[in-house]
N, C-alpha and C. Protein backbone atom coordinates (compact mmCIF):
# COMPACT_ATOMS: atom_id res chain seq x y z
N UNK A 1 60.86 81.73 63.13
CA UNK A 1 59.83 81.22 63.99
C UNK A 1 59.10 80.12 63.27
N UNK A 2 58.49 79.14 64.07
CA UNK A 2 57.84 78.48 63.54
C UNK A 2 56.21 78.60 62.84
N UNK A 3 55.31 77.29 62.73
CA UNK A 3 53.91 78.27 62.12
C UNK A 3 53.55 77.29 63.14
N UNK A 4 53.83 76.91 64.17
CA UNK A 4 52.84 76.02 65.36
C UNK A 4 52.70 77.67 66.00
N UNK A 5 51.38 77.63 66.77
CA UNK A 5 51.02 78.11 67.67
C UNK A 5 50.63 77.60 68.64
N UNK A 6 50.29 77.73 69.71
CA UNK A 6 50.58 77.64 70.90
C UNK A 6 49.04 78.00 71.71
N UNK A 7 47.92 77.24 72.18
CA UNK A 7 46.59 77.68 72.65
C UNK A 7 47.17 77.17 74.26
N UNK A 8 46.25 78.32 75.28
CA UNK A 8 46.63 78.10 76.63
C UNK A 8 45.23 77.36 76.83
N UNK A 9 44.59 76.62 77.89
CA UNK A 9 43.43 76.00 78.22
C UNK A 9 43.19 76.52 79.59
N UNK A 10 42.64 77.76 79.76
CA UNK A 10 42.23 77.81 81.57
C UNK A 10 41.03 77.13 81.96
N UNK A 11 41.45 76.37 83.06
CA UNK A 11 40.64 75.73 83.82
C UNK A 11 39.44 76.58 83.74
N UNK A 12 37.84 75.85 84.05
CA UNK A 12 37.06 76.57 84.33
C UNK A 12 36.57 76.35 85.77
N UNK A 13 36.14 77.37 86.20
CA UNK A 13 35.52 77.67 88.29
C UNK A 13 34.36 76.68 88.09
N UNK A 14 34.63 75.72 89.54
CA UNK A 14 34.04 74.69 89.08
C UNK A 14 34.07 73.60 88.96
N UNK A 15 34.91 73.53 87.60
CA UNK A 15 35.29 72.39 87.26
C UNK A 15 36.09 71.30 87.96
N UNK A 16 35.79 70.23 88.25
CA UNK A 16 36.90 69.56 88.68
C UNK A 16 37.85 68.94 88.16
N UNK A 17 38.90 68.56 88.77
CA UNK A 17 40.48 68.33 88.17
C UNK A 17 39.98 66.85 87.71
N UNK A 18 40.68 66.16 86.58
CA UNK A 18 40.21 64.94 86.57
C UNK A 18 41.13 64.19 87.23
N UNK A 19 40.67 62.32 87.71
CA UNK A 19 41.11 61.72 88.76
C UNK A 19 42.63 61.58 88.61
N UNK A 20 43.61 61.65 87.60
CA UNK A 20 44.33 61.22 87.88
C UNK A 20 45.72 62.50 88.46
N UNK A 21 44.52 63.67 89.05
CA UNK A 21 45.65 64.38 89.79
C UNK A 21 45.60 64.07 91.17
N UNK A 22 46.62 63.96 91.46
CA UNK A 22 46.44 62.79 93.22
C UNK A 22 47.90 64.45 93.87
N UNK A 23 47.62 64.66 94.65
CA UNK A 23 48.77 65.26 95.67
C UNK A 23 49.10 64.45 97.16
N UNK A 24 50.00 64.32 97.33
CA UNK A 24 50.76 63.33 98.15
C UNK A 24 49.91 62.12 98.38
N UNK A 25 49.64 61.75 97.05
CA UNK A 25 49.30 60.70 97.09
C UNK A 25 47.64 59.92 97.02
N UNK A 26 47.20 61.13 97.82
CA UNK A 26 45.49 61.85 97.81
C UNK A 26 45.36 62.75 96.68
N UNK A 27 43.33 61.59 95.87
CA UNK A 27 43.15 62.61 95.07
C UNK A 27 42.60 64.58 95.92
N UNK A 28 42.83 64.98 94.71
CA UNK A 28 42.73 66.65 94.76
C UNK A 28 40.69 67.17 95.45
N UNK A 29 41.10 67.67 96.46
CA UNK A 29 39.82 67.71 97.13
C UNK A 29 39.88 69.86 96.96
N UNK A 30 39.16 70.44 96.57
CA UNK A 30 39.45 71.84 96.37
C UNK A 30 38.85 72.03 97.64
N UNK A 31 38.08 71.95 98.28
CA UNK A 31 37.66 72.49 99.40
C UNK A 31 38.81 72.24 100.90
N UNK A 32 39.51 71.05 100.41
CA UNK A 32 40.00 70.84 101.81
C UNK A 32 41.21 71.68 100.74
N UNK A 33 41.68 71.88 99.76
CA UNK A 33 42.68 72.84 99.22
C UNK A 33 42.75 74.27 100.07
N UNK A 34 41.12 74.56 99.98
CA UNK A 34 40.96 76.01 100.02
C UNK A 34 40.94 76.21 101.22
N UNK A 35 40.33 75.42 102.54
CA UNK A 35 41.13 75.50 103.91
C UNK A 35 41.94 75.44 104.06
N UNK A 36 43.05 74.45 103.87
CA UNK A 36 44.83 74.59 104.01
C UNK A 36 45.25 76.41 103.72
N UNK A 37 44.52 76.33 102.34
CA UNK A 37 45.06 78.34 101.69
C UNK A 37 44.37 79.28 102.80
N UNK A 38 43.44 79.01 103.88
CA UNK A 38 43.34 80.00 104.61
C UNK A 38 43.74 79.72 106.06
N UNK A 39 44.01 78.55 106.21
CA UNK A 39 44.53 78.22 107.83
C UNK A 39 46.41 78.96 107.30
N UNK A 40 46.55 78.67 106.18
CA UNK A 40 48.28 79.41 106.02
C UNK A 40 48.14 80.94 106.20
N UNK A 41 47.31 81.68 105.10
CA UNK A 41 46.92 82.93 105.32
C UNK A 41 47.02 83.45 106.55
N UNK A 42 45.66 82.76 107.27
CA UNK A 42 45.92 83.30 108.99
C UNK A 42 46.91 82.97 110.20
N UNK A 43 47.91 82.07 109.57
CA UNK A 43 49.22 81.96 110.45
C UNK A 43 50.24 83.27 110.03
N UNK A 44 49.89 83.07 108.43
CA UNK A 44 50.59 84.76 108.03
C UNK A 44 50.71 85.80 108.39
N UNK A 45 48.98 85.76 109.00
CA UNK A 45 48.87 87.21 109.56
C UNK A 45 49.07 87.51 110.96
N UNK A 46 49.40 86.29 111.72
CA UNK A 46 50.00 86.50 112.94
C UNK A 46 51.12 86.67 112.62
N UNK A 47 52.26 86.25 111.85
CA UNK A 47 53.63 85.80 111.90
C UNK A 47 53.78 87.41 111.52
N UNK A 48 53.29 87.63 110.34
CA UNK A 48 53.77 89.15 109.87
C UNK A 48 54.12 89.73 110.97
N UNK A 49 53.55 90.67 111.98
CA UNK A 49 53.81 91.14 113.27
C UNK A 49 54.87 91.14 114.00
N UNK A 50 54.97 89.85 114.52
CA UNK A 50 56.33 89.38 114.79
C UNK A 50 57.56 88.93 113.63
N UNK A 51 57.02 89.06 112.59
CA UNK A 51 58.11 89.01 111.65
C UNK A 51 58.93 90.46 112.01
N UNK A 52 58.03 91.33 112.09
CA UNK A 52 58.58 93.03 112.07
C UNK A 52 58.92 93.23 113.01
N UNK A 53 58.50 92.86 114.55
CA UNK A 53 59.13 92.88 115.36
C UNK A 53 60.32 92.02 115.22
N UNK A 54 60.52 90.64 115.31
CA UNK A 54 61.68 90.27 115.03
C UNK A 54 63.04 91.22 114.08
N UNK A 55 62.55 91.96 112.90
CA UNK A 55 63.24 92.61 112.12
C UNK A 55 63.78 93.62 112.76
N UNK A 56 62.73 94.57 113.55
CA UNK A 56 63.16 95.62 114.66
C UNK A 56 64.28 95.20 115.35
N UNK A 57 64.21 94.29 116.10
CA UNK A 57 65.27 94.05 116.92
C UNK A 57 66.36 93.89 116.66
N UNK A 58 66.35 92.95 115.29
CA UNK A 58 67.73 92.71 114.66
C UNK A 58 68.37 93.71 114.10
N UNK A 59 67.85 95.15 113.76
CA UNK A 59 68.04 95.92 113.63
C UNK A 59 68.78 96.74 114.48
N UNK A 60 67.89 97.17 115.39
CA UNK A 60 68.51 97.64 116.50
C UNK A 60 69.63 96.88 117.54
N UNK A 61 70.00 95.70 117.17
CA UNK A 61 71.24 94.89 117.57
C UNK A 61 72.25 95.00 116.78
N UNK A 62 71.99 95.21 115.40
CA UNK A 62 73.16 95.71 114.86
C UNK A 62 73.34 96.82 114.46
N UNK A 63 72.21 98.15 115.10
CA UNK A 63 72.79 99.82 115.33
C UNK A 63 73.61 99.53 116.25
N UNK A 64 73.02 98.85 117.39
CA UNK A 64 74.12 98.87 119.06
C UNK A 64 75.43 98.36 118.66
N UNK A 65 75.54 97.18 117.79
CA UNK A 65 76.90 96.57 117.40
C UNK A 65 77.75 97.69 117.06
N UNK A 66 76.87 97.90 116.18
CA UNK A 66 77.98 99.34 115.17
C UNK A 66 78.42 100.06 115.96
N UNK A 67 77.36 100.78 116.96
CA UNK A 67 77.73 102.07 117.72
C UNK A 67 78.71 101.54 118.77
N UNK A 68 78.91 100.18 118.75
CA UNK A 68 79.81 99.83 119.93
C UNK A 68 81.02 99.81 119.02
N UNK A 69 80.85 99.21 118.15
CA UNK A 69 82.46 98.90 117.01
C UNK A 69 82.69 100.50 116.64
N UNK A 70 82.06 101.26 116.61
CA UNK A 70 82.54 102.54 116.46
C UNK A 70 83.52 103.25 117.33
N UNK A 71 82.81 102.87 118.73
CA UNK A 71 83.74 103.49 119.90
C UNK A 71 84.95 102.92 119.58
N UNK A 72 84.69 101.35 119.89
CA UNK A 72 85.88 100.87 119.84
C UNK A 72 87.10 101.21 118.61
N UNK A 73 86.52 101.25 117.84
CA UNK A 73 87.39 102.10 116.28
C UNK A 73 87.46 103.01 116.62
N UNK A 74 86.76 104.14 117.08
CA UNK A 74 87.45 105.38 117.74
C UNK A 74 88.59 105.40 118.60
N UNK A 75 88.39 104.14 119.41
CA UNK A 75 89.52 104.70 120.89
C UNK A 75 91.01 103.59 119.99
N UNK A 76 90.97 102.93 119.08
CA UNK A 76 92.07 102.52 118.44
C UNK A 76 92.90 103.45 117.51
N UNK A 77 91.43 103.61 116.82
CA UNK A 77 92.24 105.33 115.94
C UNK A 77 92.93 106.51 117.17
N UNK A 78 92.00 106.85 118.19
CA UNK A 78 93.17 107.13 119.12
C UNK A 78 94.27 106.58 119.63
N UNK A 79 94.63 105.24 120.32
CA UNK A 79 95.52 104.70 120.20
C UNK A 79 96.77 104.59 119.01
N UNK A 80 96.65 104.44 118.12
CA UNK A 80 97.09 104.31 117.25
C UNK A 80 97.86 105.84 117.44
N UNK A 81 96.89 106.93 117.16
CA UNK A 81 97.47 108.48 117.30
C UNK A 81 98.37 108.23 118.29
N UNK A 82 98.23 108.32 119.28
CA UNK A 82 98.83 108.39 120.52
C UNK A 82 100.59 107.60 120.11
N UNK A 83 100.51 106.75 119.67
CA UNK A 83 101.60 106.27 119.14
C UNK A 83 102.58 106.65 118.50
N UNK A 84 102.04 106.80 117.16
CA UNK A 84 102.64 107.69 116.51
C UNK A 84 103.44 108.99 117.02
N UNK A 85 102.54 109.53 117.89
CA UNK A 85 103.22 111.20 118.37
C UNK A 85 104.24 110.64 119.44
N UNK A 86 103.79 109.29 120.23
CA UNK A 86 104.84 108.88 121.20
C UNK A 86 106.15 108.60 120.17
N UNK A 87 106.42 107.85 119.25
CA UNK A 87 107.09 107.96 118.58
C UNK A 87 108.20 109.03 117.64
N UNK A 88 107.13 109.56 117.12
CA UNK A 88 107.93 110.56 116.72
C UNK A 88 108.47 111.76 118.04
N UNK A 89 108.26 111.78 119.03
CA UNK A 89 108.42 112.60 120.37
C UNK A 89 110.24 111.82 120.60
N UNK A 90 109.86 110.13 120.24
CA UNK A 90 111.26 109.75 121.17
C UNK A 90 112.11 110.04 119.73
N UNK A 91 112.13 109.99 118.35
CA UNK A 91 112.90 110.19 116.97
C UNK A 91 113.47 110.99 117.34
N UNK A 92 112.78 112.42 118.23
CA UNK A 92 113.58 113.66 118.04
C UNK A 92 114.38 113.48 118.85
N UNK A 93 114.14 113.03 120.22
CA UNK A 93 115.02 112.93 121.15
C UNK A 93 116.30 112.42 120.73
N UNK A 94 116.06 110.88 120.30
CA UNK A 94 117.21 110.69 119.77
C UNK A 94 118.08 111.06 118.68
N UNK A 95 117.41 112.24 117.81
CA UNK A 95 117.99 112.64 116.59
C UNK A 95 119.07 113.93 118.07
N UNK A 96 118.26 114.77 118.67
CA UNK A 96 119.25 115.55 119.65
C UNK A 96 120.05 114.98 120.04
N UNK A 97 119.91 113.86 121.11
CA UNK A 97 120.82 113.25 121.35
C UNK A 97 121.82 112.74 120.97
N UNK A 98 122.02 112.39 119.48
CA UNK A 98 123.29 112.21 118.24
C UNK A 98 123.92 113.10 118.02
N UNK A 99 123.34 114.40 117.53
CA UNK A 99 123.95 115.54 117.08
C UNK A 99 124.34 116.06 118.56
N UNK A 100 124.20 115.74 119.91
CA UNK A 100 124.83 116.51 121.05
C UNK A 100 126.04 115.57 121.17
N UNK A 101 126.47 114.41 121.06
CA UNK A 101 127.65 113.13 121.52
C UNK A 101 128.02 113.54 120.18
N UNK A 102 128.04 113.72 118.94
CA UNK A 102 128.76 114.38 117.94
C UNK A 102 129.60 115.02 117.73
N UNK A 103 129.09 116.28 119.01
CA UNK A 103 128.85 117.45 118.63
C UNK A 103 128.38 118.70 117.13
N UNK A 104 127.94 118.20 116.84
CA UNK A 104 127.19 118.47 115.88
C UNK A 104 126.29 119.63 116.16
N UNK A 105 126.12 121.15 115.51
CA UNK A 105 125.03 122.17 116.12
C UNK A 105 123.57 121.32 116.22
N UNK A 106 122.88 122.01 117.08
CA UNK A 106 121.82 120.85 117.33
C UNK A 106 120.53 121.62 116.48
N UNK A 107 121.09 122.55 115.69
CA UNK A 107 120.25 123.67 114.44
C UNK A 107 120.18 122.23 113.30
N UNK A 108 121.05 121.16 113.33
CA UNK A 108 120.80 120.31 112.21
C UNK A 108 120.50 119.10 112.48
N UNK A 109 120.21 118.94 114.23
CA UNK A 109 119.51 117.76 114.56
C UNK A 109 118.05 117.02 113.70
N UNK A 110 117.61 118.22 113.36
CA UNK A 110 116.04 117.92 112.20
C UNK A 110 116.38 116.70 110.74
N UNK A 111 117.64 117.72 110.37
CA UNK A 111 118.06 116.68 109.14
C UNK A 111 118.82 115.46 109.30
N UNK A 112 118.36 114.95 110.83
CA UNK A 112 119.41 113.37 110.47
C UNK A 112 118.26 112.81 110.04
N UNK A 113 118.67 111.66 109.66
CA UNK A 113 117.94 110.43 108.99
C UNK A 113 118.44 109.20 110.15
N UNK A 114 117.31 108.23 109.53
CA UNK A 114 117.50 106.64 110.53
C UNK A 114 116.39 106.52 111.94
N UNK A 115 116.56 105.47 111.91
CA UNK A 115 115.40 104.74 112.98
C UNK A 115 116.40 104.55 114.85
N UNK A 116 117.51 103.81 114.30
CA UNK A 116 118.05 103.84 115.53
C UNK A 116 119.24 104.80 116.38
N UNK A 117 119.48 104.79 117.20
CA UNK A 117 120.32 105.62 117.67
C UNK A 117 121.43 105.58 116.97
N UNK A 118 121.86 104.30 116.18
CA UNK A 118 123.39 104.27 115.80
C UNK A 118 123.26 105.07 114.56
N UNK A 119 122.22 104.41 113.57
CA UNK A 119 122.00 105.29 112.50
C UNK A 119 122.01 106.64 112.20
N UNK A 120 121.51 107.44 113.72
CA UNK A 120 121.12 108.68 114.01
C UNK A 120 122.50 109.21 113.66
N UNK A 121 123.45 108.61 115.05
CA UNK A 121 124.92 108.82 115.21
C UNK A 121 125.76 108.84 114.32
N UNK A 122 125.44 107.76 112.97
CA UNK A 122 126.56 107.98 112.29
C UNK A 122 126.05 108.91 110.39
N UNK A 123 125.08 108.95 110.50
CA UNK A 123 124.54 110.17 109.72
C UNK A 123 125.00 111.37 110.08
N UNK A 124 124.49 111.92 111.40
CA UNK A 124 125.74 113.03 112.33
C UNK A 124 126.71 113.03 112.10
N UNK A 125 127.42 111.93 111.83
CA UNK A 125 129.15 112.52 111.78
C UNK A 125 129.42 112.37 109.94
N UNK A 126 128.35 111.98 108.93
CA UNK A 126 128.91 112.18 107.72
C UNK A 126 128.36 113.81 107.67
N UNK A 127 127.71 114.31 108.21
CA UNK A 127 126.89 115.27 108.33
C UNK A 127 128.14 116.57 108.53
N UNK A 128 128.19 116.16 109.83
CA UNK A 128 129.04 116.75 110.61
C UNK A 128 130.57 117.04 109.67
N UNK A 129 131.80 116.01 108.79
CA UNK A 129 131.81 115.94 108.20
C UNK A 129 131.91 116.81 106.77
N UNK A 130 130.79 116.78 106.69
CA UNK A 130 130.64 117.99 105.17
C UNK A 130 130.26 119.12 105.67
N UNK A 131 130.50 119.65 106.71
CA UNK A 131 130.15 121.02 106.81
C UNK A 131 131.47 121.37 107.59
N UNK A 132 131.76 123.00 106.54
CA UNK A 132 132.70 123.81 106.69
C UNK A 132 133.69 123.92 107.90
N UNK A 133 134.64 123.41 108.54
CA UNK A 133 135.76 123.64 109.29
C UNK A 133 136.16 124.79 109.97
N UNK A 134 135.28 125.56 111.10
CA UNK A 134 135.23 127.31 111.37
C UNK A 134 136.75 127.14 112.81
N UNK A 135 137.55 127.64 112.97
CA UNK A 135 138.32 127.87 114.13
C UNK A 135 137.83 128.03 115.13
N UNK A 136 138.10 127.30 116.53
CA UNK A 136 136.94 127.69 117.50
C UNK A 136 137.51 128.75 118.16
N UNK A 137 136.71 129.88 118.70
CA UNK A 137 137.18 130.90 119.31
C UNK A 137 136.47 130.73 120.67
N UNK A 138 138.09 130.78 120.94
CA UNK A 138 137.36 131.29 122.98
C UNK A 138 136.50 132.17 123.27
N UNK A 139 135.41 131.89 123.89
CA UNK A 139 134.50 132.58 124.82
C UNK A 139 135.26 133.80 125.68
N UNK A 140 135.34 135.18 125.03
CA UNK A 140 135.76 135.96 126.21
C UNK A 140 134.89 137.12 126.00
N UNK A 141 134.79 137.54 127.35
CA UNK A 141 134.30 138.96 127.91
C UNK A 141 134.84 140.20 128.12
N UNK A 142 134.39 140.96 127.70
CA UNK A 142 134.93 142.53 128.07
C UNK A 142 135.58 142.97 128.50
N UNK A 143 135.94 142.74 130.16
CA UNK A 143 136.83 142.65 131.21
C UNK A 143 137.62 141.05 131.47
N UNK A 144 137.13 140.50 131.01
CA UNK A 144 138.35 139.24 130.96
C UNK A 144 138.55 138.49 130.03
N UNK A 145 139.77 138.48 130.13
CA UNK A 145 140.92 138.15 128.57
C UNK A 145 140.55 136.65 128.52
N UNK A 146 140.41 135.68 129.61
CA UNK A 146 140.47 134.31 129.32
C UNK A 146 141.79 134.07 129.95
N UNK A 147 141.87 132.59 130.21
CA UNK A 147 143.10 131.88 130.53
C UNK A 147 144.16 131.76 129.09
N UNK A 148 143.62 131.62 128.53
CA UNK A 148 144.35 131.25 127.67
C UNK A 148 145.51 132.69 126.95
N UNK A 149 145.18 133.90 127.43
CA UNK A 149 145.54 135.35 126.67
C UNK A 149 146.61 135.39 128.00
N UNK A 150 147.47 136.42 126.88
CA UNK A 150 148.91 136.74 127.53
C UNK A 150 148.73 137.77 128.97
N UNK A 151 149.15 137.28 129.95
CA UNK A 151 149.53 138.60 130.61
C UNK A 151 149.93 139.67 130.82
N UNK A 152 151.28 140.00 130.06
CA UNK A 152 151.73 141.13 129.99
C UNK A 152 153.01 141.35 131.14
N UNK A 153 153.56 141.94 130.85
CA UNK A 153 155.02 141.95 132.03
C UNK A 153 153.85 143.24 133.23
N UNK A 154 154.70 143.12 134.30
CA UNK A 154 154.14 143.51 135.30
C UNK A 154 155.24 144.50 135.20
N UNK A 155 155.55 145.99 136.61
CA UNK A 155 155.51 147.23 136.18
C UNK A 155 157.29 146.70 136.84
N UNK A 156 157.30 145.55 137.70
CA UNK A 156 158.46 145.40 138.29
C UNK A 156 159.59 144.88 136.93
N UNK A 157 158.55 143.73 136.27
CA UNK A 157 159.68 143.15 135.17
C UNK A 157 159.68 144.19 134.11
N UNK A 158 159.20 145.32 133.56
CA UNK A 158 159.59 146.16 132.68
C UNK A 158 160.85 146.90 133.06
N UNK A 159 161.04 147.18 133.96
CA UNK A 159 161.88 148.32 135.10
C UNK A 159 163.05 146.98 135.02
N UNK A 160 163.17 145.88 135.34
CA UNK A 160 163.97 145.49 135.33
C UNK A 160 164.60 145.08 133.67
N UNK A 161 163.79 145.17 132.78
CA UNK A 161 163.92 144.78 131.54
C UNK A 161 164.60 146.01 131.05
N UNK A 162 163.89 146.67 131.24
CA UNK A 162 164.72 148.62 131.12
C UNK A 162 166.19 148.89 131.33
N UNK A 163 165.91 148.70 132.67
CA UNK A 163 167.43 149.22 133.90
C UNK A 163 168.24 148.10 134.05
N UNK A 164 168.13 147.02 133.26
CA UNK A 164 168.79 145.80 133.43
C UNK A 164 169.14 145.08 134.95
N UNK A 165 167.99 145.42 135.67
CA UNK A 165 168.52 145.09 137.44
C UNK A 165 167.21 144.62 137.65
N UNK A 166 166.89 144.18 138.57
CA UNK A 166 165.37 143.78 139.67
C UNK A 166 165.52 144.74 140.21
N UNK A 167 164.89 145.72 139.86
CA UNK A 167 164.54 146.73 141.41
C UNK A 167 163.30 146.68 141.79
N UNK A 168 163.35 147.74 143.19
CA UNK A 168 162.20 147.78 143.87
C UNK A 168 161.25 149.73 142.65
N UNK A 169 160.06 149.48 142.24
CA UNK A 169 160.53 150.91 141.61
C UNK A 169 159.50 151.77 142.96
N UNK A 170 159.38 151.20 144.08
CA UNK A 170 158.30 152.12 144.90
C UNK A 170 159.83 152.64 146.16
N UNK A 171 161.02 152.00 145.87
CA UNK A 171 162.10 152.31 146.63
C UNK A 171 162.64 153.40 146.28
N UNK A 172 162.46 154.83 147.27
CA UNK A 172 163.22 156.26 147.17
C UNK A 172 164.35 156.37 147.14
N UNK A 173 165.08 155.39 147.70
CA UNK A 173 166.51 155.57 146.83
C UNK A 173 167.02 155.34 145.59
N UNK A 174 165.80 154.55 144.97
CA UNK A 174 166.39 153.98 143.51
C UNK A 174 166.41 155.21 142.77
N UNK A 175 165.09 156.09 142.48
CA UNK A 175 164.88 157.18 142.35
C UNK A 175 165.67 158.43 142.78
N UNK A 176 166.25 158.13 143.50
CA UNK A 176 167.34 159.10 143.93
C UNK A 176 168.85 159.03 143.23
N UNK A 177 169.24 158.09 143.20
CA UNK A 177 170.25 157.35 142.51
C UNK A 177 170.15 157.72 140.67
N UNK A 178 168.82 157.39 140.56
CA UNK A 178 168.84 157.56 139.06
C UNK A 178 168.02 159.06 138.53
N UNK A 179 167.94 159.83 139.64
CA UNK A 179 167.51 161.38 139.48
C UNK A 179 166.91 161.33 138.93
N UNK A 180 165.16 161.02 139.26
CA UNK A 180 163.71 160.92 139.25
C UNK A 180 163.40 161.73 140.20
N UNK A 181 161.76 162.13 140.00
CA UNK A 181 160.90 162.20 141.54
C UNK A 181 161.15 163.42 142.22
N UNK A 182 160.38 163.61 142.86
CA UNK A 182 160.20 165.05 143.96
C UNK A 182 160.33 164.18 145.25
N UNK A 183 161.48 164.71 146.19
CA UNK A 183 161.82 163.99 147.37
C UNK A 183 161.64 165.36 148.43
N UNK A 184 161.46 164.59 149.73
CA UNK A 184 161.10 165.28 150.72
C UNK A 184 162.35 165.20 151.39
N UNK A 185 162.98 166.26 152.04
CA UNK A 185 164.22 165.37 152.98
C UNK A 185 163.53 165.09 154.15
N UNK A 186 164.19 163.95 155.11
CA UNK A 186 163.51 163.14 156.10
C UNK A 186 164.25 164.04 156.99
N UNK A 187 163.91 163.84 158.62
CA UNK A 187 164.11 164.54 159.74
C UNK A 187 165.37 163.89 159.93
N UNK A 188 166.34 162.74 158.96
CA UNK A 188 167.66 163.02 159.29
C UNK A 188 168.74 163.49 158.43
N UNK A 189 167.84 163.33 157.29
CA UNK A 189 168.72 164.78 156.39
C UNK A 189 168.34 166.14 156.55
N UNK A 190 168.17 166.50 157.87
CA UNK A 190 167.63 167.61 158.23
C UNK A 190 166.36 168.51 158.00
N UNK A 191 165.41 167.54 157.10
CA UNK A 191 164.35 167.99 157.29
C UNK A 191 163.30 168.21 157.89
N UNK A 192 162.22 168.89 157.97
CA UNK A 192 161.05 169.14 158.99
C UNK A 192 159.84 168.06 159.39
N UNK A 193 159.71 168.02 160.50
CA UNK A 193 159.25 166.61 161.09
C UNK A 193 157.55 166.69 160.34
């Protein structure tokens, strides 16, 4: 630091400024000073008022803004939702829809991958693909064999497969011939009518 010091000089009340302080140009008059400092004062104290009112309002124009940009950000964030679930609603569809033109079980429609239908489709068939090779078995019921199951010889082609002939086997003479059966004699082999 240095060893200058430094004395302040306050004006004394009173005193006047000497001439060569001039403000815009005019020397320094304190009295017409000290009116200007209270004609400002009392514009102050009107303005304050409406300063706060003014502030109020601007205030409350940009709660209303907000509360309006809010809705509106609300019903986009809904929108937006709405999308999404529309979206993922049609993914699945088309993930089913791949694994059904596949044929593919539709138990593994969940695990395709891809955006478009083709993608869907051909994930399905590498899919499809790596999983195990089962024999398909016909659909049959209890009482029916299916088209596809044997018939079986009927009671005429066994009898003929047997007796080496086509016969009739509900014909009483065949049975007679080949000594079968309990026969009745008829009313012209003399039996009773």
């Amino acid at each position: 630091m240095s060893d200058q010091s430094v004395t302040l000089v306050e004006p004394q009340a009173g005193a006047t400024p000497p001439e060569s302080e001039k403000i815009n140009g005019e020397p320094f008059d304190a009295a017409r000073a000290m009116a200007t400092i209270e004609k400002l004062r009392a514009e102050i104290k009107e303005l304050k008022p409406k300063a706060r009112q003014a502030e109020e309002l601007s205030e409350a124009e940009k709660k209303r803004k907000e509360a309006e940009m809010t809705e509106v950000q609300k019903l986009q964030a809904e929108l937006e939702k709405s999308k999404a679930e529309l979206k993922a609603t049609q993914l699945i569809e088309m993930r089913r829809a791949a694994a059904a033109k596949v044929e593919l079980p539709v138990a593994f429609a969940d695990r395709l991958r891809g955006e478009t239908p083709e993608e869907l489709e051909e994930d399905a068939k590498k899919l499809l693909e790596a999983l195990p090779k089962a024999p398909k078995i016909p659909a049959l019921g209890a009482t029916n064999p299916g088209t596809g199951a044997s018939q079986g010889e009927t009671y005429e082609q066994q009898w003929a497969r047997i007796h080496g002939q086509s016969v009739n086997p509900w014909d009483p003479n065949v049975h007679r011939q080949q000594g079968g059966g309990i026969f009745f004699a008829t009313p012209e082999e003399g039996g009773k009518d």
